[in-house]
N, C-alpha and C. Protein backbone atom coordinates (compact mmCIF):
# COMPACT_ATOMS: atom_id res chain seq x y z
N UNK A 1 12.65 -15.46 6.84
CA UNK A 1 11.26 -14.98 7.03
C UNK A 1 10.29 -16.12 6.71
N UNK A 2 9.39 -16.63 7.65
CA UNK A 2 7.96 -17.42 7.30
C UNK A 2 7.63 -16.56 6.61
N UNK A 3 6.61 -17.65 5.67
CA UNK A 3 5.09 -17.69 5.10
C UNK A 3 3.99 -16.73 5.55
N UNK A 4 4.23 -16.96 6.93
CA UNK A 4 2.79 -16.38 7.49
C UNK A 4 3.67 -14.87 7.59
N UNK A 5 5.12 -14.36 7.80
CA UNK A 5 5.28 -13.25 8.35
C UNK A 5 5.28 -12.30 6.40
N UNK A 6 5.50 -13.08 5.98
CA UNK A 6 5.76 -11.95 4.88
C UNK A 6 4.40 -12.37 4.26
N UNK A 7 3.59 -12.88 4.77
CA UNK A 7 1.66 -12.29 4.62
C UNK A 7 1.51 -11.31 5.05
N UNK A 8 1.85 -11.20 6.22
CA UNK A 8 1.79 -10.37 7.22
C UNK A 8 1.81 -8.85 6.77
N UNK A 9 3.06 -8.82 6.21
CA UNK A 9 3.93 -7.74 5.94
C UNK A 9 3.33 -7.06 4.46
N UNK A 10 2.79 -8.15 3.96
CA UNK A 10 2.35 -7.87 2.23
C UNK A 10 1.41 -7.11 2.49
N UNK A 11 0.20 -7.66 3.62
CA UNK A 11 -1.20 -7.23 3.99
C UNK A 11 -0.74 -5.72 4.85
N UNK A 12 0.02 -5.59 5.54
CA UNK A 12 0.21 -4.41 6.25
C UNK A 12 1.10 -3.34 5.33
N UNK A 13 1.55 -3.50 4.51
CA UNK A 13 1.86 -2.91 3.51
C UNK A 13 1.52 -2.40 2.02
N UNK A 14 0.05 -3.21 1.90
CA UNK A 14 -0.26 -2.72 0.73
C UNK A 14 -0.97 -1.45 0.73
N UNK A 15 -1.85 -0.86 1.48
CA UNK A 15 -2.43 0.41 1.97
C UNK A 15 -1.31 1.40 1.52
N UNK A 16 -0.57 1.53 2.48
CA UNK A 16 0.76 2.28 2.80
C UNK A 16 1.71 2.24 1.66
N UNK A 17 1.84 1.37 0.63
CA UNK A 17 2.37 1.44 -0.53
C UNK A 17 1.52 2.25 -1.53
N UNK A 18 0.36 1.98 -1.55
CA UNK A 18 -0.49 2.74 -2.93
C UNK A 18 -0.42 3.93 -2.53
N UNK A 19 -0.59 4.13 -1.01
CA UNK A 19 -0.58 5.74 -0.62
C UNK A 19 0.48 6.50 -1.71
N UNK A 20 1.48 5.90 -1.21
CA UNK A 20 2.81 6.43 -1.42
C UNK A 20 2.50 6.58 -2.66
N UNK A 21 2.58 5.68 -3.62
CA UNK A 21 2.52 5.83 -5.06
C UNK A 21 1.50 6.96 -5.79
N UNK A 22 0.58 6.88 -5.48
CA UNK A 22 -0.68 7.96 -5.37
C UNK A 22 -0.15 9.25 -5.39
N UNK A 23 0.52 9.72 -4.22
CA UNK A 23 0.54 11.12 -3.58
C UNK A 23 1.79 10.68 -4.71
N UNK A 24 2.78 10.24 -4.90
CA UNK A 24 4.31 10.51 -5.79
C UNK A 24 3.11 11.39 -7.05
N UNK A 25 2.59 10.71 -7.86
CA UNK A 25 1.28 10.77 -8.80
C UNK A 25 1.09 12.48 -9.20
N UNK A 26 0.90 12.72 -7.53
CA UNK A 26 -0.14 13.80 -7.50
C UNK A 26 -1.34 13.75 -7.35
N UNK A 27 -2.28 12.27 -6.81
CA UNK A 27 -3.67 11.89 -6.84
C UNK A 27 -3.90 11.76 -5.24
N UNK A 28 -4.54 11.84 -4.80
CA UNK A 28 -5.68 11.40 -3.29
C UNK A 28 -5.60 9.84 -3.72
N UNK A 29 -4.73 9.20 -2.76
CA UNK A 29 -5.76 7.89 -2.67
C UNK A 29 -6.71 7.39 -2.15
N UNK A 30 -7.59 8.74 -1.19
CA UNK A 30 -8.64 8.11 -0.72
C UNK A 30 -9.92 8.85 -1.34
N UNK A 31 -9.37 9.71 -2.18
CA UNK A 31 -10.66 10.25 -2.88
C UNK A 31 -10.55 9.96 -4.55
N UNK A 32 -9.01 9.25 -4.87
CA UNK A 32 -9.11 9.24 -6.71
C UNK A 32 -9.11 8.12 -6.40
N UNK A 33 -8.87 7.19 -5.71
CA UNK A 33 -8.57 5.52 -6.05
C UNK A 33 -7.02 5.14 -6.56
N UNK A 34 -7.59 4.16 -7.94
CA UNK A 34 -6.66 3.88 -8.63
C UNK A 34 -6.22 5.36 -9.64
């Protein structure tokens, strides 16, 4: 894997990771945040 692809992948994945973690939680991540 390049440099630039696992940027790529970090940036297109960080959204989609907190989601996940959030809702595991029990929190909104677009209305509790962190």
């Amino acid at each position: 894997m390049t440099d630039s692809a696992a940027a790529a992948i970090s940036q297109s994945e960080a959204i989609p990771m907190k989601t996940k973690t959030n809702t595991k939680a029990g929190a909104s991540p677009w209305l509790e945040g962190d």
